[in-house]
N, C-alpha and C. Protein backbone atom coordinates (compact mmCIF):
# COMPACT_ATOMS: atom_id res chain seq x y z
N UNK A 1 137.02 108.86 68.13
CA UNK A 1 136.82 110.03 68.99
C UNK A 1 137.78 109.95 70.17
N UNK A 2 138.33 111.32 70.51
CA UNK A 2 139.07 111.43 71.67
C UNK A 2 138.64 110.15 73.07
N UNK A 3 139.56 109.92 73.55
CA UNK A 3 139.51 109.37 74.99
C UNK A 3 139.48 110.71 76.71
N UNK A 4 140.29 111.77 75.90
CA UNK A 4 140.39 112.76 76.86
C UNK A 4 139.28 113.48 76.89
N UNK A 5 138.84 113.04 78.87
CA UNK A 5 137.50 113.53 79.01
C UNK A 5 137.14 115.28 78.81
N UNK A 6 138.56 115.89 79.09
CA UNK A 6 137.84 117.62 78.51
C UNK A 6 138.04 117.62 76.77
N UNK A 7 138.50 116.82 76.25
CA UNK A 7 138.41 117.27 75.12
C UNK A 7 136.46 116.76 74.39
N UNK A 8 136.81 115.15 74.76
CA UNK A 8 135.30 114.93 74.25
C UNK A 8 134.18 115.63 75.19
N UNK A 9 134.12 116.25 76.05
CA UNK A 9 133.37 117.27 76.97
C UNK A 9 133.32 118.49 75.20
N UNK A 10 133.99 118.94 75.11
CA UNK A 10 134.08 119.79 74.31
C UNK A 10 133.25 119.43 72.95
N UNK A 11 133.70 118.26 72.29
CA UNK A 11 133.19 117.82 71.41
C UNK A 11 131.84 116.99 71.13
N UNK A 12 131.34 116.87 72.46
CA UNK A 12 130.06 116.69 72.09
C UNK A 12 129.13 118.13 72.83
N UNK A 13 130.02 119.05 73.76
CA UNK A 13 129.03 120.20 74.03
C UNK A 13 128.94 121.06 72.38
N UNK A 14 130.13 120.78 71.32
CA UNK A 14 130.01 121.68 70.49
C UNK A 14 128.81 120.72 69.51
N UNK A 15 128.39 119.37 69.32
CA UNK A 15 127.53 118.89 68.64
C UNK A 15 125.75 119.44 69.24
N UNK A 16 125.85 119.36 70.61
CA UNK A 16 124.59 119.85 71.03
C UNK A 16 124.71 121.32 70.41
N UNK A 17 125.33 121.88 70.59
CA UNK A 17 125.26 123.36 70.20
C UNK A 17 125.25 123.79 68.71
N UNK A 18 125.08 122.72 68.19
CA UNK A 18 124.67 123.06 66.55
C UNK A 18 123.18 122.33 66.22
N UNK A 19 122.27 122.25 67.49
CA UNK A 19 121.52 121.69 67.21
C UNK A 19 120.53 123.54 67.45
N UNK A 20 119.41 123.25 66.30
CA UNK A 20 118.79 124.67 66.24
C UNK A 20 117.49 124.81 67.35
N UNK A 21 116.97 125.72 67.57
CA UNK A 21 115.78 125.77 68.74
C UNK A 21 114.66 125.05 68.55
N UNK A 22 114.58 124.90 67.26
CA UNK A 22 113.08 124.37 66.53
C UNK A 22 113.46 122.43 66.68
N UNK A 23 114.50 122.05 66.42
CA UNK A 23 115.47 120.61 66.88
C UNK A 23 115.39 120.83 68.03
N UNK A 24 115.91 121.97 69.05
CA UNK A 24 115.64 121.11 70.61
C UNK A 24 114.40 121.02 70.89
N UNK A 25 113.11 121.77 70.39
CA UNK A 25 112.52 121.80 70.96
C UNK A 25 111.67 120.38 70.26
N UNK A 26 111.52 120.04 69.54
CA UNK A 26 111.18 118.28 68.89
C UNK A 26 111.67 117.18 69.94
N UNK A 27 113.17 117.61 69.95
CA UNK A 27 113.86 116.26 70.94
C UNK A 27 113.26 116.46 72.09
N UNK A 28 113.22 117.57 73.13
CA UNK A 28 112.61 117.59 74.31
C UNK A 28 111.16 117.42 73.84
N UNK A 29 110.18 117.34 72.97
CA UNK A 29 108.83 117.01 73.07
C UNK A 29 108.85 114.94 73.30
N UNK A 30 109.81 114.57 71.88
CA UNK A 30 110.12 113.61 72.07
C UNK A 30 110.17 112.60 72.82
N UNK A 31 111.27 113.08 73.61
CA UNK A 31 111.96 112.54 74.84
C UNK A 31 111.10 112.12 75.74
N UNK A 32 110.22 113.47 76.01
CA UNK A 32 109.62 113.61 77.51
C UNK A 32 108.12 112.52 76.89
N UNK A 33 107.54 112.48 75.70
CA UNK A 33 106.74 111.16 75.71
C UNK A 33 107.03 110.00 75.84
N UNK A 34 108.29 109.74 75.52
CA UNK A 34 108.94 108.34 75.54
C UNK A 34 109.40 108.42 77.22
N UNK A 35 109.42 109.27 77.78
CA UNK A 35 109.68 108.84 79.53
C UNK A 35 108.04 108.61 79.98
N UNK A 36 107.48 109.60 79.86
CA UNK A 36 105.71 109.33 79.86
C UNK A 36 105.32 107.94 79.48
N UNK A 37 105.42 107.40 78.54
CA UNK A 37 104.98 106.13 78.16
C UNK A 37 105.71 104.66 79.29
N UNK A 38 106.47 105.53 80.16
CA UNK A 38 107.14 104.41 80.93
C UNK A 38 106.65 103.92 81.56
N UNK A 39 106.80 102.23 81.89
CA UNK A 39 106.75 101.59 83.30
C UNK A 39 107.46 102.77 84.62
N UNK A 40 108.32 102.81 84.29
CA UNK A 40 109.24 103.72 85.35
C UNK A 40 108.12 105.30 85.74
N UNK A 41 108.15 105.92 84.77
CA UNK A 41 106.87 106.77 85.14
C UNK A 41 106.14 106.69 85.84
N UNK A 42 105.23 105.60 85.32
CA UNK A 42 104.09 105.67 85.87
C UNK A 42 103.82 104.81 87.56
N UNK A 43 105.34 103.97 87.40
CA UNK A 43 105.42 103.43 88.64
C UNK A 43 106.23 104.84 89.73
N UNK A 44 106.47 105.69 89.22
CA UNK A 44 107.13 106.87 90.10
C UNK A 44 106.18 107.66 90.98
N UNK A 45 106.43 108.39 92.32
CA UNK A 45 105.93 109.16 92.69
C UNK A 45 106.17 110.21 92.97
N UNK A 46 107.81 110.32 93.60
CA UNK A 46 108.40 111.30 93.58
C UNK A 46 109.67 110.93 92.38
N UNK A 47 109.55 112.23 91.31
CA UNK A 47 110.16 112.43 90.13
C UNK A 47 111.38 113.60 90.04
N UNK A 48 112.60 113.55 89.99
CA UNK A 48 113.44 114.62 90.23
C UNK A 48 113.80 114.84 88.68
N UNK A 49 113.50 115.95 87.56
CA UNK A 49 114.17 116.73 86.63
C UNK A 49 115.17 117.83 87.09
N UNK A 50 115.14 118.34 85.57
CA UNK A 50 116.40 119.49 85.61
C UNK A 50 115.68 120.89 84.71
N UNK A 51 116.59 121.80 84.85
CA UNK A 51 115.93 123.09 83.91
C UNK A 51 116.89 122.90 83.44
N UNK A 52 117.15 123.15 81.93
CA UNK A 52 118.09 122.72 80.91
C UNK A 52 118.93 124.04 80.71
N UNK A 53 120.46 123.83 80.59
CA UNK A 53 121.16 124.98 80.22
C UNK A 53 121.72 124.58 79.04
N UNK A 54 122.61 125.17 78.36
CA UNK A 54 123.67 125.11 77.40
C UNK A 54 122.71 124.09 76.21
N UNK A 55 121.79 124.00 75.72
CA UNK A 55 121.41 123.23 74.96
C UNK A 55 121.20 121.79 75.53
N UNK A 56 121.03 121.63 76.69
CA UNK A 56 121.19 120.22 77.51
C UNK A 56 118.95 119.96 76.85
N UNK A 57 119.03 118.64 76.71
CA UNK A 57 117.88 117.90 76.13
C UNK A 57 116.58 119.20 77.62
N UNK A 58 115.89 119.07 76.69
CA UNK A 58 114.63 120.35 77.47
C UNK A 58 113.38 119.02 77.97
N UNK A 59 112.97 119.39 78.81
CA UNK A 59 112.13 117.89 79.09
C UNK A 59 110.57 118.79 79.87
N UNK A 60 110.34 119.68 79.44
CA UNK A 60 109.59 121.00 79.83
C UNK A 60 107.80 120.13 79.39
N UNK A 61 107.73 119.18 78.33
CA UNK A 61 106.51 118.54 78.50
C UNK A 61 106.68 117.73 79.40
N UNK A 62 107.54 117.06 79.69
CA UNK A 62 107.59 115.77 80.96
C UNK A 62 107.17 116.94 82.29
N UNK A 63 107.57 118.06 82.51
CA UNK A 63 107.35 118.75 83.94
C UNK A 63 106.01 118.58 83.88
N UNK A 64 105.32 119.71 83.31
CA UNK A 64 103.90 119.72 82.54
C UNK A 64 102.85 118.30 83.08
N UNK A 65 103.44 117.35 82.38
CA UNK A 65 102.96 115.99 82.65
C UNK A 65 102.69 115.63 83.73
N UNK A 66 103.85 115.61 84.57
CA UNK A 66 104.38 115.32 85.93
C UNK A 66 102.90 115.79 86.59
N UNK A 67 103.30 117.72 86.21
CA UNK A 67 102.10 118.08 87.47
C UNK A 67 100.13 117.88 86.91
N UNK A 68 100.10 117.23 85.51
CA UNK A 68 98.78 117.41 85.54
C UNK A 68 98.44 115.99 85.81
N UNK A 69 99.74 114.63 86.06
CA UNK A 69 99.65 113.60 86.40
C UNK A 69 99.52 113.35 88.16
N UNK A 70 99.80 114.33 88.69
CA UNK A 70 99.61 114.47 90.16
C UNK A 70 100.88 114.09 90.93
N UNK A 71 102.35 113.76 89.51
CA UNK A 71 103.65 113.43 90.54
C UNK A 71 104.34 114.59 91.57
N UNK A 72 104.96 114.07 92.37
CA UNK A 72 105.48 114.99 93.08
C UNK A 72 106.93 114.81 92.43
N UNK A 73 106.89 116.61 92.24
CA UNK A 73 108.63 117.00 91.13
C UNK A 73 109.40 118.11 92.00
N UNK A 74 110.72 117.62 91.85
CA UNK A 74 111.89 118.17 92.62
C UNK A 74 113.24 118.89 91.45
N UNK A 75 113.57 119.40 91.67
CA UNK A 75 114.64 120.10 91.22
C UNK A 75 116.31 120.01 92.06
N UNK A 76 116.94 119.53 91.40
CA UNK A 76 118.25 119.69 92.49
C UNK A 76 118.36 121.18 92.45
N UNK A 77 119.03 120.66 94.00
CA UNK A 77 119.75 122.03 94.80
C UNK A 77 120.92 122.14 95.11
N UNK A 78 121.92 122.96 95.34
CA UNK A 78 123.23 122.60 95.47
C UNK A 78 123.29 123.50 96.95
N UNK A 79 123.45 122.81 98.00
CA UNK A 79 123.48 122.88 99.18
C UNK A 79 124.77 124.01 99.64
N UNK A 80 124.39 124.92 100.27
CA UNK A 80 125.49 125.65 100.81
C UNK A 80 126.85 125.71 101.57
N UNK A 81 126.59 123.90 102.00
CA UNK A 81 127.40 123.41 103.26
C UNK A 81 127.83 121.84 102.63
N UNK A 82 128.93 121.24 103.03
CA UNK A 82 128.72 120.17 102.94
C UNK A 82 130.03 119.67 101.69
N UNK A 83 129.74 118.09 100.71
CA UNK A 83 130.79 118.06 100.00
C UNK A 83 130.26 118.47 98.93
N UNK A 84 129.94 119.44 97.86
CA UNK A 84 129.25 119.55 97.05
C UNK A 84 128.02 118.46 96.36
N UNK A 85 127.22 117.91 96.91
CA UNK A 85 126.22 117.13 96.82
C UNK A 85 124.94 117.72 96.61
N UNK A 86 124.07 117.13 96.03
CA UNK A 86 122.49 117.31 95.79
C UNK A 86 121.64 117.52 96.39
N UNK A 87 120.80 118.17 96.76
CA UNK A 87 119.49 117.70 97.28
C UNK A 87 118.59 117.98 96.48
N UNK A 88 117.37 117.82 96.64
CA UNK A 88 116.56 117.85 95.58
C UNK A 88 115.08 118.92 96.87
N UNK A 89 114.98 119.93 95.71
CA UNK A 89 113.75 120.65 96.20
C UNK A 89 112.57 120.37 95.37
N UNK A 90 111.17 120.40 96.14
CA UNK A 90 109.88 120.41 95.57
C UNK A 90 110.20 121.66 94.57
N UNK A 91 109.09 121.31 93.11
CA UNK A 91 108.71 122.25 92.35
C UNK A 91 107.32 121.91 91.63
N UNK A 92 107.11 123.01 92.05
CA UNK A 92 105.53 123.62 91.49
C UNK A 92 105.17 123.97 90.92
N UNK A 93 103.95 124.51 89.97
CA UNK A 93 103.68 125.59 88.87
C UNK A 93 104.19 127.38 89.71
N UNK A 94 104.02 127.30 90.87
CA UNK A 94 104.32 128.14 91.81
C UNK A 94 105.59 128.13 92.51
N UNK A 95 106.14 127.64 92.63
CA UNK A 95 107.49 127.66 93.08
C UNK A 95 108.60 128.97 92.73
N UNK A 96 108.96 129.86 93.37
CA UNK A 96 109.67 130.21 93.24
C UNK A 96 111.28 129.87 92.91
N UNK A 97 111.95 131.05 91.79
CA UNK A 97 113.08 130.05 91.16
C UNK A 97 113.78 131.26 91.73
N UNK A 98 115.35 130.80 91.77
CA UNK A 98 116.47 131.88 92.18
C UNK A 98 117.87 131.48 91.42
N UNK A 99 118.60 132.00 90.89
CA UNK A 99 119.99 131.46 90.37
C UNK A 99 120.89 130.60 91.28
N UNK A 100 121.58 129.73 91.61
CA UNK A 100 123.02 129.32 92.44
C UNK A 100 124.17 130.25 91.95
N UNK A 101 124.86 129.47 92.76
CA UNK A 101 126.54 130.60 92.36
C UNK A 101 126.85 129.95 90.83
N UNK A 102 126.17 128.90 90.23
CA UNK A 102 126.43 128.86 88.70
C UNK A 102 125.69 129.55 88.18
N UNK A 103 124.89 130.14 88.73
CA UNK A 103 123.43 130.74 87.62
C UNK A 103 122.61 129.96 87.96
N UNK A 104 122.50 128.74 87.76
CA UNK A 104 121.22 128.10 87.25
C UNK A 104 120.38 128.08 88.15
N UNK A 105 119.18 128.10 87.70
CA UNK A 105 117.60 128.19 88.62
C UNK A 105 117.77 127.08 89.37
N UNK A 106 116.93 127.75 90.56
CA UNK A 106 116.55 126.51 91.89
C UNK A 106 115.78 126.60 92.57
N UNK A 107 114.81 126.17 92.80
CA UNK A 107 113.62 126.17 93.84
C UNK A 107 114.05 127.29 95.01
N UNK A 108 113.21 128.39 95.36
CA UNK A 108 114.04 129.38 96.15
C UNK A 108 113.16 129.15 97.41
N UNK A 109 113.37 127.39 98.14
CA UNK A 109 112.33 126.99 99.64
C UNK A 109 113.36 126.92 100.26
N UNK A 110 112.94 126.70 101.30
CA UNK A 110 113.63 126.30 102.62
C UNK A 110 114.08 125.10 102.48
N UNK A 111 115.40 124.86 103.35
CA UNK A 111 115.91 123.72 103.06
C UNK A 111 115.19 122.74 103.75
N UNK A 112 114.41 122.85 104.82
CA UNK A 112 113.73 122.03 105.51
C UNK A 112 112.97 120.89 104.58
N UNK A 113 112.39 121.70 103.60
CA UNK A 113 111.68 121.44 102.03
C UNK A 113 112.62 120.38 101.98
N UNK A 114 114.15 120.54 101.56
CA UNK A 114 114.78 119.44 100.49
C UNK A 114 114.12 118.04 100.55
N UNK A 115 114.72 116.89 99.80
CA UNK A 115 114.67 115.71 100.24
C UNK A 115 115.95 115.31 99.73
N UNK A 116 116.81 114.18 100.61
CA UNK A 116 117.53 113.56 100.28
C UNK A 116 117.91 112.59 98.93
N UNK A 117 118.33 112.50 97.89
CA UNK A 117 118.52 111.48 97.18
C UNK A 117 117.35 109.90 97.45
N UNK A 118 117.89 109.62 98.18
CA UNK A 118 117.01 108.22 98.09
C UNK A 118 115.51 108.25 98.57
N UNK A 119 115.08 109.41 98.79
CA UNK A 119 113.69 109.34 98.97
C UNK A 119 113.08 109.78 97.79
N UNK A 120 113.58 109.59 96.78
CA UNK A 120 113.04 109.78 95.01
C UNK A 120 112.68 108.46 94.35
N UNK A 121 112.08 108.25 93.51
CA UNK A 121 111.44 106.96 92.85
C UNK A 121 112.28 107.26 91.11
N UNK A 122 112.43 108.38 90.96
CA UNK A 122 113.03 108.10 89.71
C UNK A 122 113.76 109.28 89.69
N UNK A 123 114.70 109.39 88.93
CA UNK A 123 115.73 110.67 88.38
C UNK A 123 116.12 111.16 87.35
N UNK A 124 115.99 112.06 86.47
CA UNK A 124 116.33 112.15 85.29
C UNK A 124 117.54 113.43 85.47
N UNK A 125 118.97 112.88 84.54
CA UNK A 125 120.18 113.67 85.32
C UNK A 125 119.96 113.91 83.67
N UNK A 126 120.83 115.26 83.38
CA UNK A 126 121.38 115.84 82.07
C UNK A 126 122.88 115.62 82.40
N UNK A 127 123.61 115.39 81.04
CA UNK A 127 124.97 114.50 80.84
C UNK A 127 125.11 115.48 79.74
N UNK A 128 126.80 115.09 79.34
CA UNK A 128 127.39 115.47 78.22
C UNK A 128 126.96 114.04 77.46
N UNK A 129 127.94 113.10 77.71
CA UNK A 129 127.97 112.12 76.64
C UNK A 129 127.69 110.61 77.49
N UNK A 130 127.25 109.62 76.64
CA UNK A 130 126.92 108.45 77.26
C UNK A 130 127.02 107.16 75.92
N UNK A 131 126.98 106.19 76.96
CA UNK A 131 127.39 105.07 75.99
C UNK A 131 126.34 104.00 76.33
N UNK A 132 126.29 102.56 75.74
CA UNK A 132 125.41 102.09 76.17
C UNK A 132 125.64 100.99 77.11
N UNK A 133 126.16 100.97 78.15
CA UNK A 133 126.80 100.36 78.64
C UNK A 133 125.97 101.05 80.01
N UNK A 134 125.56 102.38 79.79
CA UNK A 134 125.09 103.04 80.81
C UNK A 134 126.37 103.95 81.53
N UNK A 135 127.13 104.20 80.96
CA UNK A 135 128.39 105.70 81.77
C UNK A 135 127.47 106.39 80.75
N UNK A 136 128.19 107.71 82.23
CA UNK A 136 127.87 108.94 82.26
C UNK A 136 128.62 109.71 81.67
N UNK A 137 128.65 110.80 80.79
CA UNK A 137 129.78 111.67 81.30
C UNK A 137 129.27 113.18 81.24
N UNK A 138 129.34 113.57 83.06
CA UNK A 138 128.86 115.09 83.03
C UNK A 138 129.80 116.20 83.03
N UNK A 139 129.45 117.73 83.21
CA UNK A 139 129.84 118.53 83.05
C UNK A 139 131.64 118.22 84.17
N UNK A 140 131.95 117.21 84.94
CA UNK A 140 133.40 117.17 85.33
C UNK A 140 133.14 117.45 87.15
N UNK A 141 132.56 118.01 87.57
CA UNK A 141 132.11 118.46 89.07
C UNK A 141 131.85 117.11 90.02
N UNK A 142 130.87 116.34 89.20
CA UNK A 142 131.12 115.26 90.13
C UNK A 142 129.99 115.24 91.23
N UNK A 143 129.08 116.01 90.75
CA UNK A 143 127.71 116.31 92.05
C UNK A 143 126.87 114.92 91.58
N UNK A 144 126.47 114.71 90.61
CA UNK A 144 125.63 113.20 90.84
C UNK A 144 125.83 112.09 91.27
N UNK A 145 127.67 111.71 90.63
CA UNK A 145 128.23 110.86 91.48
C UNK A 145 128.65 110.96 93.20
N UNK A 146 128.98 111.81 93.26
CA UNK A 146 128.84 112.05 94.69
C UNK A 146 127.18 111.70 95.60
N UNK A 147 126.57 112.70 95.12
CA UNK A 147 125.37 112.75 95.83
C UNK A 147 124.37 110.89 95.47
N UNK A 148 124.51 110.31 94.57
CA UNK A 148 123.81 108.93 94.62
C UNK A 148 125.19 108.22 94.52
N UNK A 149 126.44 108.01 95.38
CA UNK A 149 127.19 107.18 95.73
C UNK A 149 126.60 106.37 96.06
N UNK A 150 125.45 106.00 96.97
CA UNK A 150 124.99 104.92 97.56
C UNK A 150 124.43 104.16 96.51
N UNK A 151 124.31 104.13 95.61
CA UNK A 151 124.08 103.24 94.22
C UNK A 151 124.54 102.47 93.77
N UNK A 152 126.26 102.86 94.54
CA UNK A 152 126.73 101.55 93.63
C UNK A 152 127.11 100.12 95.10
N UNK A 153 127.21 99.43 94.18
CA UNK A 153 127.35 97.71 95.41
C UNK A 153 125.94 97.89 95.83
N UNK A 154 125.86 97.26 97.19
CA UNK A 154 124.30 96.53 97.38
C UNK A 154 123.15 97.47 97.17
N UNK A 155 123.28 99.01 97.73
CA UNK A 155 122.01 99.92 97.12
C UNK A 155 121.65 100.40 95.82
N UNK A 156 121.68 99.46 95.16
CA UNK A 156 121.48 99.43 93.64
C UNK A 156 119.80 99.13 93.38
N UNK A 157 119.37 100.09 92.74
CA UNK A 157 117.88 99.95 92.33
C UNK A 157 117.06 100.94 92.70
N UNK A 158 117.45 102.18 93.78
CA UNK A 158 116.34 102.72 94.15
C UNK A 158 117.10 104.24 94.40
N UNK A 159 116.73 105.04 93.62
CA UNK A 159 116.25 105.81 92.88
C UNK A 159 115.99 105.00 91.39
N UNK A 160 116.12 105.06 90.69
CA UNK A 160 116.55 104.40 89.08
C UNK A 160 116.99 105.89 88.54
N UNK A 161 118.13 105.99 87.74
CA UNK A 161 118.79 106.92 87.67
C UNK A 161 118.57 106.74 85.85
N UNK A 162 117.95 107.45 85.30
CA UNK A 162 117.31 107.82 83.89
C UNK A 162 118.37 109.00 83.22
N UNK A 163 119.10 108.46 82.71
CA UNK A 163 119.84 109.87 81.21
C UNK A 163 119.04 110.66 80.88
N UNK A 164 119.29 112.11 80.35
CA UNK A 164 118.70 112.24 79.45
C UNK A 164 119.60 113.31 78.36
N UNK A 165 119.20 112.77 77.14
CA UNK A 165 120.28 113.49 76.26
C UNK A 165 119.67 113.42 74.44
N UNK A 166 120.09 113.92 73.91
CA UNK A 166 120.14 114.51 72.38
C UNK A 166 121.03 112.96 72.08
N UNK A 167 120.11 112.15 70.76
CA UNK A 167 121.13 111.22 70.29
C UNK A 167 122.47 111.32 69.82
N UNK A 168 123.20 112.70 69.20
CA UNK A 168 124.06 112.78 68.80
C UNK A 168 125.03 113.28 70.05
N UNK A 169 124.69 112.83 71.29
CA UNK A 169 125.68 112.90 72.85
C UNK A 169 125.82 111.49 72.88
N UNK A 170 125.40 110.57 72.02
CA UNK A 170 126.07 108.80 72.25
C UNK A 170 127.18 108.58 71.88
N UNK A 171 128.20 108.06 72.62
CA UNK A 171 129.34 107.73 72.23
C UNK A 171 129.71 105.93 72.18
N UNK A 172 130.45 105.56 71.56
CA UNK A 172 130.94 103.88 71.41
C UNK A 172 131.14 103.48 72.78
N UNK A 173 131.99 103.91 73.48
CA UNK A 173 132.41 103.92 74.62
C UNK A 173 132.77 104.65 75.13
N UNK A 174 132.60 104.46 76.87
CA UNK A 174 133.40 105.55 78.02
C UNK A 174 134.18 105.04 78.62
N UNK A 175 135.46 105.33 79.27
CA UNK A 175 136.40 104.66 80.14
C UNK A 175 135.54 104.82 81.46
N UNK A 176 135.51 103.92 82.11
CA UNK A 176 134.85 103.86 83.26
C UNK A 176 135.88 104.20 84.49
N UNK A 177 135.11 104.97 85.44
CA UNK A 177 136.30 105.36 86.63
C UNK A 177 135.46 104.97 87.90
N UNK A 178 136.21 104.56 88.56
CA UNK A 178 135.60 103.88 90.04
C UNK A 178 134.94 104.88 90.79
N UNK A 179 134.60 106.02 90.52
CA UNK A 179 133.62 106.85 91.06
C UNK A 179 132.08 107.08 90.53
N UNK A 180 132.36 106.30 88.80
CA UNK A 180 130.82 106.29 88.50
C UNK A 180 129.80 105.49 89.04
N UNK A 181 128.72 106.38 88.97
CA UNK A 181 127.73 105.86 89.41
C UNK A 181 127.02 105.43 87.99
N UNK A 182 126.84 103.99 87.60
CA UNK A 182 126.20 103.69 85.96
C UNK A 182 124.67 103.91 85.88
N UNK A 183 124.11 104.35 84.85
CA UNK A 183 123.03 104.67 84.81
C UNK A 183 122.00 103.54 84.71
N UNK A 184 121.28 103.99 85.23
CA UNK A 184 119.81 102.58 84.70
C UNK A 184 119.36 102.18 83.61
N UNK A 185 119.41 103.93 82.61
CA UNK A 185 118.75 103.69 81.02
C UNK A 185 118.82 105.24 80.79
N UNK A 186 119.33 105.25 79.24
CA UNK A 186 119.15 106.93 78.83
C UNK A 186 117.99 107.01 77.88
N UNK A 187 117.38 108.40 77.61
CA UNK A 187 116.14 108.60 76.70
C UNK A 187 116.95 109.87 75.99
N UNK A 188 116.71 109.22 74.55
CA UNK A 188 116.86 110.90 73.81
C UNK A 188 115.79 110.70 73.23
N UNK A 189 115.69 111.28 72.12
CA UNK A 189 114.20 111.70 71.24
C UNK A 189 114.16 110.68 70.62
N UNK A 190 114.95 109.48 70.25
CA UNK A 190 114.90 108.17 69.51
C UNK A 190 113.77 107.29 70.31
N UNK A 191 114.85 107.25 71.68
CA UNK A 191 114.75 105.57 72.04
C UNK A 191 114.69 105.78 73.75
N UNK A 192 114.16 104.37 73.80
CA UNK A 192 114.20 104.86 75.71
C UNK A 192 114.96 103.52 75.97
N UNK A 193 116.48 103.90 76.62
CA UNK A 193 117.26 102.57 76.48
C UNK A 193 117.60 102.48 77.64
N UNK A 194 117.22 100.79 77.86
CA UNK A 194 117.09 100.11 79.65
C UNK A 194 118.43 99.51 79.48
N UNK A 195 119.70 99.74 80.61
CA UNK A 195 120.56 99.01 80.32
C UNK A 195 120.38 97.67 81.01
N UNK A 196 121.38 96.77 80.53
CA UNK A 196 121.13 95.06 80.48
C UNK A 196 121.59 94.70 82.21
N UNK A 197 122.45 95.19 82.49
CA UNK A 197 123.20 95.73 83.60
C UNK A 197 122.29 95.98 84.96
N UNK A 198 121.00 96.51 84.65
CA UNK A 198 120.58 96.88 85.88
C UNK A 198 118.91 95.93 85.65
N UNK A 199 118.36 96.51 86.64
CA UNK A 199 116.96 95.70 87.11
C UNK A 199 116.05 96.41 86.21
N UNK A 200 115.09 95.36 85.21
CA UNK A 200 114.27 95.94 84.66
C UNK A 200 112.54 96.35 85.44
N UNK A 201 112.08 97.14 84.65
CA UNK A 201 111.49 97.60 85.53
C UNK A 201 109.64 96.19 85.17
């Protein structure tokens, strides 16, 4: 498989995209029990997901879970000001949603609401492709690495930064670039994989 990151961007967005509705919707049932069944879970309190676009892994029982488990769940936000970085808003069964300048839904609170990155206990980011080594590789923007920079060297361990993806987004390897931030462990509908690399839980 290609080494060039827009081409394999391409080639594994076109593998998710041959996956059918009745398949995503298995993998996201999947998935989101095998994060449920976690140490990491259940040791979490504040939990940050995603609303899934483009066929990205659906984790819509893990929300579900979250709120009849009593976690407190956040949604990134993409801040109006600033270097393009994260914050993460509360979400509710009530929460109002609103598009960003990409479209995608976002908690429509006050920023006062946000919380910073490191006041989260766990994170679950959506990726293009990943290896097991724990790289990432997202849509190219650069908002996760940016926004949990503090992850890498000594603030390592807190958020725990959780994949989540469709098994056929695994790749052999990623070239690693001095801006990644490596993941803790990815979950697709298989497997819930802790890398060797970081602190088990």
């Amino acid at each position: 498989m290609t080494t060039d990151p827009t081409l394999l961007r391409r080639t594994l967005r076109a593998r998710r995209a041959e996956l059918d509705p009745a398949t995503l919707r298995a993998h996201g049932r999947a998935a989101s029990a095998l994060v449920r069944r976690s140490g990491w879970y259940r040791k979490a309190h504040r939990i940050a997901l995603y609303l899934p676009v483009g066929g990205e892994l659906d984790l819509h029982d893990l929300i579900e879970s979250g709120w009849s488990d009593r976690k407190q769940l956040y949604l990134p936000v993409l801040a109006p000001f600033g270097a393009n970085r994260l914050w993460f808003a509360p979400y509710t069964p009530d929460t109002r949603l609103a598009p960003n300048r990409f479209g995608i839904l976002e908690p429509d609170v006050h920023p006062k609401a946000w919380h910073h990155p490191r006041q989260l206990d766990l994170v679950l980011t959506p990726l293009v492709g990943f290896d097991l080594a724990g790289r990432r590789l997202g849509m190219g923007g650069g908002y996760y690495d940016r926004s949990f920079a503090f992850r890498r060297g000594a603030s390592r361990g807190h958020p725990r930064l959780l994949g989540a993806a469709h098994s056929v987004q695994q790749v052999e390897a990623l070239a690693p670039q001095p801006w990644d931030v490596p993941l803790d462990g990815v979950v697709t509908e298989f497997a819930f994989h802790i890398f060797p690399h970081r602190n088990r839980p």
